[in-house]
C-alpha atoms as a PDB file:
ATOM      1  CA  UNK A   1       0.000   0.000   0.000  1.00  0.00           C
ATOM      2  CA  UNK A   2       1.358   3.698  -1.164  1.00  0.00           C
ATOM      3  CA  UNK A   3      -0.051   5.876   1.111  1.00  0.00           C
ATOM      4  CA  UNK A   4       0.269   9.576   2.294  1.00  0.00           C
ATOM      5  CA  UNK A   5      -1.206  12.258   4.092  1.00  0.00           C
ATOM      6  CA  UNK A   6      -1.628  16.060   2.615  1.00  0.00           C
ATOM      7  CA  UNK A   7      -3.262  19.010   4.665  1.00  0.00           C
ATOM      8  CA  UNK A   8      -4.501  20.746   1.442  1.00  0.00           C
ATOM      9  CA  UNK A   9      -4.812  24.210   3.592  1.00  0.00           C
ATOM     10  CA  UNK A  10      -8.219  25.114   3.610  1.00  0.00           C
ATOM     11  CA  UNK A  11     -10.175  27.273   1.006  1.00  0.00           C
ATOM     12  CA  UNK A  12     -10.178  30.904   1.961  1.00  0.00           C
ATOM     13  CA  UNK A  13     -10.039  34.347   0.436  1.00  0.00           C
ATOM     14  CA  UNK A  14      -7.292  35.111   3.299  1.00  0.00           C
ATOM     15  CA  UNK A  15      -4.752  33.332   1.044  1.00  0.00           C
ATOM     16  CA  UNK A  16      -5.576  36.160  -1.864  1.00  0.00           C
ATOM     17  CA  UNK A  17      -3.882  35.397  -4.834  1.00  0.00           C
ATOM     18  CA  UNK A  18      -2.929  31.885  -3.867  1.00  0.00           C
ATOM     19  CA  UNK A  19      -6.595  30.851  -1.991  1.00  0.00           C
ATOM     20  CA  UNK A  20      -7.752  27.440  -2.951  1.00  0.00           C
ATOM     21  CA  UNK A  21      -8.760  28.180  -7.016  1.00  0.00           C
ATOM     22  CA  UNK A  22      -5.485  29.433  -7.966  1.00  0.00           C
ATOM     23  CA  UNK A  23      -3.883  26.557  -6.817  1.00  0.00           C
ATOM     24  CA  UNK A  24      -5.962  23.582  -6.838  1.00  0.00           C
ATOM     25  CA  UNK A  25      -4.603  22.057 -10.320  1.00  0.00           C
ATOM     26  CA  UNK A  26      -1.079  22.187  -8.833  1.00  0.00           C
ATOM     27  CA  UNK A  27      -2.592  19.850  -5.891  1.00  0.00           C
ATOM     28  CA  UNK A  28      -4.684  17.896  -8.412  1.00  0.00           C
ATOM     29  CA  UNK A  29      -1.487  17.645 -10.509  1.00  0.00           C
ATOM     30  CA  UNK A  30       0.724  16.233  -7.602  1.00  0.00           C
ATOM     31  CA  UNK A  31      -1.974  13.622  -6.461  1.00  0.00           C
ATOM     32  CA  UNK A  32      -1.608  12.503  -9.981  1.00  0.00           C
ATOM     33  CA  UNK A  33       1.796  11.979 -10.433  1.00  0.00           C
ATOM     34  CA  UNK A  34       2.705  10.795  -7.162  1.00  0.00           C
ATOM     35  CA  UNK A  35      -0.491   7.920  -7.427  1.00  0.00           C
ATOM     36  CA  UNK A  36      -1.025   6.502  -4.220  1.00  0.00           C
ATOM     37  CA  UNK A  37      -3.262   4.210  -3.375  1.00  0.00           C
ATOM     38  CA  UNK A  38      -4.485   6.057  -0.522  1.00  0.00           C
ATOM     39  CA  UNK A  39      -4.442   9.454   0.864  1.00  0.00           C
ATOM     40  CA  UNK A  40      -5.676  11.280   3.728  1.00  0.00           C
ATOM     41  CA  UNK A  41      -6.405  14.699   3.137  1.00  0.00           C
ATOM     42  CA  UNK A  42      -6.974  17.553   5.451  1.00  0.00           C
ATOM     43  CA  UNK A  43      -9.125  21.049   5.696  1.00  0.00           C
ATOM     44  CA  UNK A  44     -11.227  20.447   2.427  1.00  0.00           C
ATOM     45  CA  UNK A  45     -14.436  22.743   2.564  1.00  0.00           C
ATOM     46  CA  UNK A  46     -16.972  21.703  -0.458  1.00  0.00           C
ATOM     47  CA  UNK A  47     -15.613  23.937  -2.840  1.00  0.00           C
ATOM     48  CA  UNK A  48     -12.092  21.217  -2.373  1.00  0.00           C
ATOM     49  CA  UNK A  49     -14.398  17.868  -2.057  1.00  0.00           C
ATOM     50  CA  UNK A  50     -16.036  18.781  -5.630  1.00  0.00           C
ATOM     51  CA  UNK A  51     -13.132  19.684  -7.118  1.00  0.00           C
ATOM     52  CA  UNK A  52     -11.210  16.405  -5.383  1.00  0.00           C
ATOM     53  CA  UNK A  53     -14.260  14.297  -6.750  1.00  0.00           C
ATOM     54  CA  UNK A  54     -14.036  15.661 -10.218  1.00  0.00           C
ATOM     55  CA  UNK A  55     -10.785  15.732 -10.613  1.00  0.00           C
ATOM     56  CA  UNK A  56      -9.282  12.476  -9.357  1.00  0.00           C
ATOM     57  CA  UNK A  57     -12.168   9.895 -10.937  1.00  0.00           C
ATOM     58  CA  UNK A  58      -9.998   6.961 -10.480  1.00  0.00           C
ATOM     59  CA  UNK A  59     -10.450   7.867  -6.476  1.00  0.00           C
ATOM     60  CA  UNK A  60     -13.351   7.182  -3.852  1.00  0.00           C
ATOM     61  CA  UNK A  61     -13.545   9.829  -1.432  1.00  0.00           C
ATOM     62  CA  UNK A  62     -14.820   9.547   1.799  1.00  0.00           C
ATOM     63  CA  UNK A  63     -15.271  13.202   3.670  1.00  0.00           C
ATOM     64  CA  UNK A  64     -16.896  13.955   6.794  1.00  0.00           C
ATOM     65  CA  UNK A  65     -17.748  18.552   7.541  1.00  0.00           C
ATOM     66  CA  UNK A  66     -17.138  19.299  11.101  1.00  0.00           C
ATOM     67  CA  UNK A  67     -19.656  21.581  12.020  1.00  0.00           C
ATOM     68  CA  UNK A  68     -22.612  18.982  10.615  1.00  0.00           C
ATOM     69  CA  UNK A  69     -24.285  21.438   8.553  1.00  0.00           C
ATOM     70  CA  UNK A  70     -21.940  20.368   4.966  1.00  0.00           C
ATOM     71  CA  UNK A  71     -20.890  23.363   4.402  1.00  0.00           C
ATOM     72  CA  UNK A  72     -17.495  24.024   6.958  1.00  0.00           C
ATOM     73  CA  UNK A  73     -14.164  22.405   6.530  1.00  0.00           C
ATOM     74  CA  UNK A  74     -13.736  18.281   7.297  1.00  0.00           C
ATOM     75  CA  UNK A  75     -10.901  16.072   6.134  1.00  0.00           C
ATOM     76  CA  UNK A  76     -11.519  13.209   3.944  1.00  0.00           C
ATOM     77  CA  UNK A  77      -9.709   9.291   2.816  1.00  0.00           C
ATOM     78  CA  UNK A  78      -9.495   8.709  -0.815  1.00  0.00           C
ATOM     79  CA  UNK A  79      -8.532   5.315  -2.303  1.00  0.00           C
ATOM     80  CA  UNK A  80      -8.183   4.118  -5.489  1.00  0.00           C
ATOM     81  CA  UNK A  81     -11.222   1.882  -6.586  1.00  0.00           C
ATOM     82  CA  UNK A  82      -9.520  -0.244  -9.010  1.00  0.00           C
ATOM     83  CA  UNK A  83      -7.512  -1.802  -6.601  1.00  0.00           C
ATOM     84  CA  UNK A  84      -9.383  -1.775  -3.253  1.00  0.00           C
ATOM     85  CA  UNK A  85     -12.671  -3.029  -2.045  1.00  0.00           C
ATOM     86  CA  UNK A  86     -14.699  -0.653   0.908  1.00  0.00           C
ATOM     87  CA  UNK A  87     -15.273  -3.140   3.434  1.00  0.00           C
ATOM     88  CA  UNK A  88     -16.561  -0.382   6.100  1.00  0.00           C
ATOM     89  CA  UNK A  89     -16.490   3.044   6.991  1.00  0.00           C
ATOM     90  CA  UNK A  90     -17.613   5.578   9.209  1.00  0.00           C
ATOM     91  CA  UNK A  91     -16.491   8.905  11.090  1.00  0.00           C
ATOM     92  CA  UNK A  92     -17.513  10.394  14.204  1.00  0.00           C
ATOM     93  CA  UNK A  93     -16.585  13.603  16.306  1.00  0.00           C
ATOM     94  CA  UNK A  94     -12.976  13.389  18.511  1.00  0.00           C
ATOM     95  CA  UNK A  95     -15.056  14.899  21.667  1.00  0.00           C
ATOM     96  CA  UNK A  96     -17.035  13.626  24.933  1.00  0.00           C
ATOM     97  CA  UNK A  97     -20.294  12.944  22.489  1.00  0.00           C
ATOM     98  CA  UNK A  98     -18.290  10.957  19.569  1.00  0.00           C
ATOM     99  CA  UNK A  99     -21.753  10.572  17.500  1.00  0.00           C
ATOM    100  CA  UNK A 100     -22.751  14.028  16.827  1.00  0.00           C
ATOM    101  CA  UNK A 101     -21.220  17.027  16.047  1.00  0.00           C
ATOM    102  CA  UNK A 102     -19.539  18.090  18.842  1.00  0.00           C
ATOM    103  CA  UNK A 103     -16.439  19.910  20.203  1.00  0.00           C
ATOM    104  CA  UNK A 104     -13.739  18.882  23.055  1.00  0.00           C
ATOM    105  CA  UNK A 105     -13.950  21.277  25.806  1.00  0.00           C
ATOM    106  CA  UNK A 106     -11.028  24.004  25.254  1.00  0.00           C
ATOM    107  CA  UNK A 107     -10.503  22.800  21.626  1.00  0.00           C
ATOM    108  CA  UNK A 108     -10.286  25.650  19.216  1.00  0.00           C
ATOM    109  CA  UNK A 109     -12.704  23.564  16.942  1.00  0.00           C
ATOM    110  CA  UNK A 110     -14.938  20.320  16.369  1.00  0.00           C
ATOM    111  CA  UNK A 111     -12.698  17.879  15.102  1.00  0.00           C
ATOM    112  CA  UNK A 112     -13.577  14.422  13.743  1.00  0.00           C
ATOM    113  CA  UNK A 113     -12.310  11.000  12.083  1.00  0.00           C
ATOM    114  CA  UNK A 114     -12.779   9.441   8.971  1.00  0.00           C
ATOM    115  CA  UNK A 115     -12.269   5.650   9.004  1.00  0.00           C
ATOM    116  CA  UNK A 116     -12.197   2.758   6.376  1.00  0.00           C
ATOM    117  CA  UNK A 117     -11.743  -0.936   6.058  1.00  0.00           C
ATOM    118  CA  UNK A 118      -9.700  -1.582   2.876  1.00  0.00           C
ATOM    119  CA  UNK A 119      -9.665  -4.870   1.241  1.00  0.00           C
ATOM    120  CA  UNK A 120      -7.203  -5.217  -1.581  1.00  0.00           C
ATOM    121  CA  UNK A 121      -8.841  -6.824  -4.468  1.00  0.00           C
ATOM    122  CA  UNK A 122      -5.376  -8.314  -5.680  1.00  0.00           C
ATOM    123  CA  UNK A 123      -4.220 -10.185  -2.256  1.00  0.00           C
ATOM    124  CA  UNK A 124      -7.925  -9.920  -0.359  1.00  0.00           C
ATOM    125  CA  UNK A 125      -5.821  -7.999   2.220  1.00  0.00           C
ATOM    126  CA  UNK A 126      -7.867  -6.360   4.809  1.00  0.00           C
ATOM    127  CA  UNK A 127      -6.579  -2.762   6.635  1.00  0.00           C
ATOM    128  CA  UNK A 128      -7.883  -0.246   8.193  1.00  0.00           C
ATOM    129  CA  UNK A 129      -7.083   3.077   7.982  1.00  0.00           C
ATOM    130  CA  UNK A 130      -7.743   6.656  10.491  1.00  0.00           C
ATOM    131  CA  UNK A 131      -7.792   9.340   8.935  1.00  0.00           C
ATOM    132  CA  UNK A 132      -7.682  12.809  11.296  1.00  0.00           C
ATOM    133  CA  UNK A 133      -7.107  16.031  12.166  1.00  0.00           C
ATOM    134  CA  UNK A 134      -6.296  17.162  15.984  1.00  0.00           C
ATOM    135  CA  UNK A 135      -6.822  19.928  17.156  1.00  0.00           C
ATOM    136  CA  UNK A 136      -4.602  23.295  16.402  1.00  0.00           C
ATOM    137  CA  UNK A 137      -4.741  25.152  20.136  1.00  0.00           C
ATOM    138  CA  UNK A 138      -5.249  22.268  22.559  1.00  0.00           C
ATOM    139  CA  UNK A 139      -2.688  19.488  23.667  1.00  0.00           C
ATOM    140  CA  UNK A 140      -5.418  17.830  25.904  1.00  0.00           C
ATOM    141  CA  UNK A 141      -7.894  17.921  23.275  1.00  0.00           C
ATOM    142  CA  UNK A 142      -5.511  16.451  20.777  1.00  0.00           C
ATOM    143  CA  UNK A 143      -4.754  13.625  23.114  1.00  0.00           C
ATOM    144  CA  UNK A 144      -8.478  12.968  24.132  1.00  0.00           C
ATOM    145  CA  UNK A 145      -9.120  13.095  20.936  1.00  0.00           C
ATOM    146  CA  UNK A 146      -6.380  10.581  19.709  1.00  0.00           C
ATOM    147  CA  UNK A 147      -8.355   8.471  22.998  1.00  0.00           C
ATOM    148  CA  UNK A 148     -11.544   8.694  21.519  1.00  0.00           C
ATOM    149  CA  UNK A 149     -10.594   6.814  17.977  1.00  0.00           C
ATOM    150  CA  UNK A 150      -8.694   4.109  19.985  1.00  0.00           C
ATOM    151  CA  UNK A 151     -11.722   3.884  22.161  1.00  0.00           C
ATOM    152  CA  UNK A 152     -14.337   4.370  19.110  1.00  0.00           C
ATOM    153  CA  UNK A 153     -12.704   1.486  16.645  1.00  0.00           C
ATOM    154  CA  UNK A 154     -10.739  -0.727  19.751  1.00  0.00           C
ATOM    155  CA  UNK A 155     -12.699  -3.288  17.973  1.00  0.00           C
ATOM    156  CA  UNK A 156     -11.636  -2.746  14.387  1.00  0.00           C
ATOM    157  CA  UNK A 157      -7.732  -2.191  15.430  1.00  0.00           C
ATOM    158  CA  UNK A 158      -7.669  -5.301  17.476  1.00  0.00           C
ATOM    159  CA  UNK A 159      -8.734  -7.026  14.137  1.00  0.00           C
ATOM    160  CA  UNK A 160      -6.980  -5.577  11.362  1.00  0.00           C
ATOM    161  CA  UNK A 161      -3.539  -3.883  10.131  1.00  0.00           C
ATOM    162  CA  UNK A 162      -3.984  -0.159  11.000  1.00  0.00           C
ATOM    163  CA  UNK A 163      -2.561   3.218   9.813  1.00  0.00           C
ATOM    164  CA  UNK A 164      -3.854   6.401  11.595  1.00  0.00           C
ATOM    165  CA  UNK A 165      -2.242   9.136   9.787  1.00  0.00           C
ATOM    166  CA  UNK A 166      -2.891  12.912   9.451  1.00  0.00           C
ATOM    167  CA  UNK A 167      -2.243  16.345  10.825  1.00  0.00           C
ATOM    168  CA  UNK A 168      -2.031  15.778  14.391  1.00  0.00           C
ATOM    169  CA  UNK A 169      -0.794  19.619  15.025  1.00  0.00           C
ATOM    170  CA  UNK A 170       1.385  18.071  17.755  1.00  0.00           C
ATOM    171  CA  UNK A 171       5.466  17.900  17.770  1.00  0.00           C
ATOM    172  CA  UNK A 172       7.078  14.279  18.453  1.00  0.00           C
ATOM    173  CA  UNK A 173       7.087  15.658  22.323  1.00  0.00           C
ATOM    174  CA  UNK A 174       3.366  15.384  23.235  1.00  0.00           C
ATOM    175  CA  UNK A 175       1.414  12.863  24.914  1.00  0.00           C
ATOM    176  CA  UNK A 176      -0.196  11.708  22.086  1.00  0.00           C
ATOM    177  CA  UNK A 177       2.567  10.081  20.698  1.00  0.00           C
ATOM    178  CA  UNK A 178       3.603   8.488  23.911  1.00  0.00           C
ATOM    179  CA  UNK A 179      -0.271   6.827  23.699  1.00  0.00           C
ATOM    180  CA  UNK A 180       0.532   5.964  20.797  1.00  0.00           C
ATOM    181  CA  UNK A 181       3.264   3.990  21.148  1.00  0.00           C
ATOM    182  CA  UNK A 182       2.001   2.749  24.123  1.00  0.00           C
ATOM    183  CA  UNK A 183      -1.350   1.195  22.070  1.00  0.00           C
ATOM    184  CA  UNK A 184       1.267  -0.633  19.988  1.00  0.00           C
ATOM    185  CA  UNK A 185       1.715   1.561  17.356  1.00  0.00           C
ATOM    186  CA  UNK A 186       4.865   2.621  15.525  1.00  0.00           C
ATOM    187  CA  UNK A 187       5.775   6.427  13.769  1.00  0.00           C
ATOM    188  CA  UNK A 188       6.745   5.428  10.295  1.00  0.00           C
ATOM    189  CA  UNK A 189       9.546   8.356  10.343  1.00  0.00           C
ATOM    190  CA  UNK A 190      11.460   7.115  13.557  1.00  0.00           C
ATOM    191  CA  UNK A 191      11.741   3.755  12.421  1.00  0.00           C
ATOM    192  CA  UNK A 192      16.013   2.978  11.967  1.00  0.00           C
ATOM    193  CA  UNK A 193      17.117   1.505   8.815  1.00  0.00           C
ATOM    194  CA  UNK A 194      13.798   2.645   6.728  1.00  0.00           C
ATOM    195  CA  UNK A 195      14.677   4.731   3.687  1.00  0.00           C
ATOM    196  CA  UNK A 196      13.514   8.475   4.625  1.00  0.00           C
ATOM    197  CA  UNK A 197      13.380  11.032   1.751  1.00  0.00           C
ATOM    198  CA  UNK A 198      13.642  14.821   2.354  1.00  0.00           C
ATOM    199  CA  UNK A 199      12.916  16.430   5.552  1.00  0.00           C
ATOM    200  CA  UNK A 200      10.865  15.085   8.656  1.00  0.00           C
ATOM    201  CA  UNK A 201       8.916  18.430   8.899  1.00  0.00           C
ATOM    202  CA  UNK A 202       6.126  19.107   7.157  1.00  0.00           C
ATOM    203  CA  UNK A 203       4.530  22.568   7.988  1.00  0.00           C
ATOM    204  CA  UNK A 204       6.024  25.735   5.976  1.00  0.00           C
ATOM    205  CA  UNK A 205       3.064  28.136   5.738  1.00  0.00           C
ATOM    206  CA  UNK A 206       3.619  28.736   2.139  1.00  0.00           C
ATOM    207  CA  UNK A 207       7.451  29.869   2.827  1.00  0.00           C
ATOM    208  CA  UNK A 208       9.216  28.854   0.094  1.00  0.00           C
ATOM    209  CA  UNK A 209      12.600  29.703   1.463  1.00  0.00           C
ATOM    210  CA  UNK A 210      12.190  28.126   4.901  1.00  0.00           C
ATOM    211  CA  UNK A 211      15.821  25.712   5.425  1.00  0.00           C
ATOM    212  CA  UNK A 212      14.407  21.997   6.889  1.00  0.00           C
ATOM    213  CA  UNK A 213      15.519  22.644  10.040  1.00  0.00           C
ATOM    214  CA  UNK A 214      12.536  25.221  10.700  1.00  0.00           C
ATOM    215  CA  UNK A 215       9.876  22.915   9.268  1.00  0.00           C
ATOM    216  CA  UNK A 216       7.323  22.197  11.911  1.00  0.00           C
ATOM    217  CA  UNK A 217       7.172  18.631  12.431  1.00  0.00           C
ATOM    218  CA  UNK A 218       3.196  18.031  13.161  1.00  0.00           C
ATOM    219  CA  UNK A 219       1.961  15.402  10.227  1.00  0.00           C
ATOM    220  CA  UNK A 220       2.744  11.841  10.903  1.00  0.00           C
ATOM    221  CA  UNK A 221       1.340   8.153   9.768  1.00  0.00           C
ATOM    222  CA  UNK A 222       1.402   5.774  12.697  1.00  0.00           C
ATOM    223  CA  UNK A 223       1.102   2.132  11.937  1.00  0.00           C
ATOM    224  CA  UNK A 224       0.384  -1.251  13.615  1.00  0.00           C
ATOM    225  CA  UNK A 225       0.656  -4.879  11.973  1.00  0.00           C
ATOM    226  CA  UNK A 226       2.453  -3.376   9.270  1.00  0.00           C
ATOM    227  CA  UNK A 227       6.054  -3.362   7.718  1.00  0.00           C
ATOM    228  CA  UNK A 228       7.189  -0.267   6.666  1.00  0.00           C
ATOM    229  CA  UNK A 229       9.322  -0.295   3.194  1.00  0.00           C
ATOM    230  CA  UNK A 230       9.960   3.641   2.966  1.00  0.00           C
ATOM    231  CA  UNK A 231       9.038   7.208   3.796  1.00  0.00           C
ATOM    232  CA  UNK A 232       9.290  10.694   2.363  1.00  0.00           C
ATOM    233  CA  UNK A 233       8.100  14.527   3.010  1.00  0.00           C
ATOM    234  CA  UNK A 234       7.907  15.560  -0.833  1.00  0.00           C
ATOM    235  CA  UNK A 235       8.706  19.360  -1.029  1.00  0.00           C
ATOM    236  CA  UNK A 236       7.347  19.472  -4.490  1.00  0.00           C
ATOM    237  CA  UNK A 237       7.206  22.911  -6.200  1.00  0.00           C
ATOM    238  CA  UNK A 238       5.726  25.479  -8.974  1.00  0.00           C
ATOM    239  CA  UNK A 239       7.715  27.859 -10.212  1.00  0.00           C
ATOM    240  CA  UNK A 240       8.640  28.634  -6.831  1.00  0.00           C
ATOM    241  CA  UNK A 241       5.927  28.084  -4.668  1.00  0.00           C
ATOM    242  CA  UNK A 242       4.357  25.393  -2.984  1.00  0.00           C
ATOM    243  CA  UNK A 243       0.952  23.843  -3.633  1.00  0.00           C
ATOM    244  CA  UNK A 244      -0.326  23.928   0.188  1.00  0.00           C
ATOM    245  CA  UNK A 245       1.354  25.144   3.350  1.00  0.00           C
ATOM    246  CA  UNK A 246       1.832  21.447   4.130  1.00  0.00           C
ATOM    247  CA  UNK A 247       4.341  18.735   2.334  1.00  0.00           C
ATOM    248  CA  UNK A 248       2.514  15.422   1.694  1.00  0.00           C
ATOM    249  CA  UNK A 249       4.137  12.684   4.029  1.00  0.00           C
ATOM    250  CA  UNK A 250       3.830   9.253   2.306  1.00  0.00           C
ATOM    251  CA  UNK A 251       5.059   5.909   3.479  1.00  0.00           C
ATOM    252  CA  UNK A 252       5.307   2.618   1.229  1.00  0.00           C
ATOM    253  CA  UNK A 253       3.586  -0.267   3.684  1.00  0.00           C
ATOM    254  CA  UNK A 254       4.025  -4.345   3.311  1.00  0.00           C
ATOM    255  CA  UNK A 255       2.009  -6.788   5.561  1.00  0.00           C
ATOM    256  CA  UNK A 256       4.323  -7.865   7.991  1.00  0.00           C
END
């Protein structure tokens, strides 16, 4: 399985001449070329799920809006339907009331989780794969929140392979990755003798100049049951500027 995650930075007329429109192709164009099998995706309001959905046919896309009303930013899992079979699915809110829209006390805003059971039509292959955002202002929310999905799908990752992966807006300090590792789960970019390409950071805010050693270091793909071939942060360009304030991070993953 080629997988990544991409925080596609959110559409909004605060980015001016490089909001969501005048760059969306360059995304589009790097999803393309790059051709994983799967992909997370972060901050896509509906104006990025249509274009996402139009644009990348050979993908399934499933999105969940945080607010509940459709029309505010969500995240989103897209797989390729040629080669996988969607076993199950669902997503729910990272707070005290998981099943309806709902924010963690002192969070800065609802988050949720988008999850899928992926059955590879080639090897029958089950995994299952998280898909989140945590939250931006709040380590305890982003660790309640991480405690939520492995409360919400204990089931599920007691059964299958699993990858959570996403923007977890946390830096390899927090708690979250200590609960983590804790549940059995291994970061794909700390793992010794594993081919890493470019940087570990992933966050630039559109700073095209910014050396590697300033990158903020807050996407990650976690795995468990899995053998991890490789991993990159892919600082992809366009005539000098970046296609999101995020790199993608993608990982190639084996059964183990």
């Amino acid at each position: 399985m080629r997988i990544a995650t991409y925080n596609l930075r959110v559409d909004t007329d605060y980015d001016k001449e490089w909001q969501w429109p005048y760059r969306a192709q360059y995304v589009l164009d790097l999803i393309k070329f790059h051709n994983w099998d799967v992909l997370a995706v972060e901050e896509i309001r509906p104006t990025q799920v249509k274009d996402l959905t139009e644009g990348l046919p050979e993908y399934h896309l499933l999105s969940q809006e945080r607010d509940g009303d459709g029309t505010g930013e969500g995240i989103g899992l897209l797989f390729k339907e040629n080669n996988y079979n969607l076993i199950d699915n669902g997503a729910f809110w990272l707070s005290q009331t998981p099943a309806q829209p709902s924010i963690y006390p002192g969070a800065a805003y609802p988050r949720v989780c988008v999850w899928a059971i992926l059955q590879d039509r080639a090897t029958c292959v089950e995994t299952l794969v998280i898909s989140v955002h945590l939250d931006n202002i709040s380590e305890e929310a982003r660790t309640n929140g991480m405690k939520v999905i492995l409360k919400q799908l204990a089931s599920q990752i007691a059964a299958y392979p699993t990858v959570i992966l996403g923007d977890y807006n946390a830096e390899p300090e927090e708690a979250v990755h200590t609960l983590l590792t804790e549940a059995a789960f291994v970061n794909v970019k700390t793992l010794p003798d594993i081919q890493h390409y470019g940087p570990t950071g992933t966050f630039q805010n559109f700073t095209y100049t910014m050396p590697w050693r300033d990158l903020e270091n807050i996407d990650y793909i976690y795995v468990k049951g899995l053998k991890t071939l490789k991993t990159g942060v892919l600082t992809d360009s366009f005539d000098g500027r970046y296609a999101s304030d995020h790199f993608p991070l993608c990982a190639e993953l084996a059964a183990e």
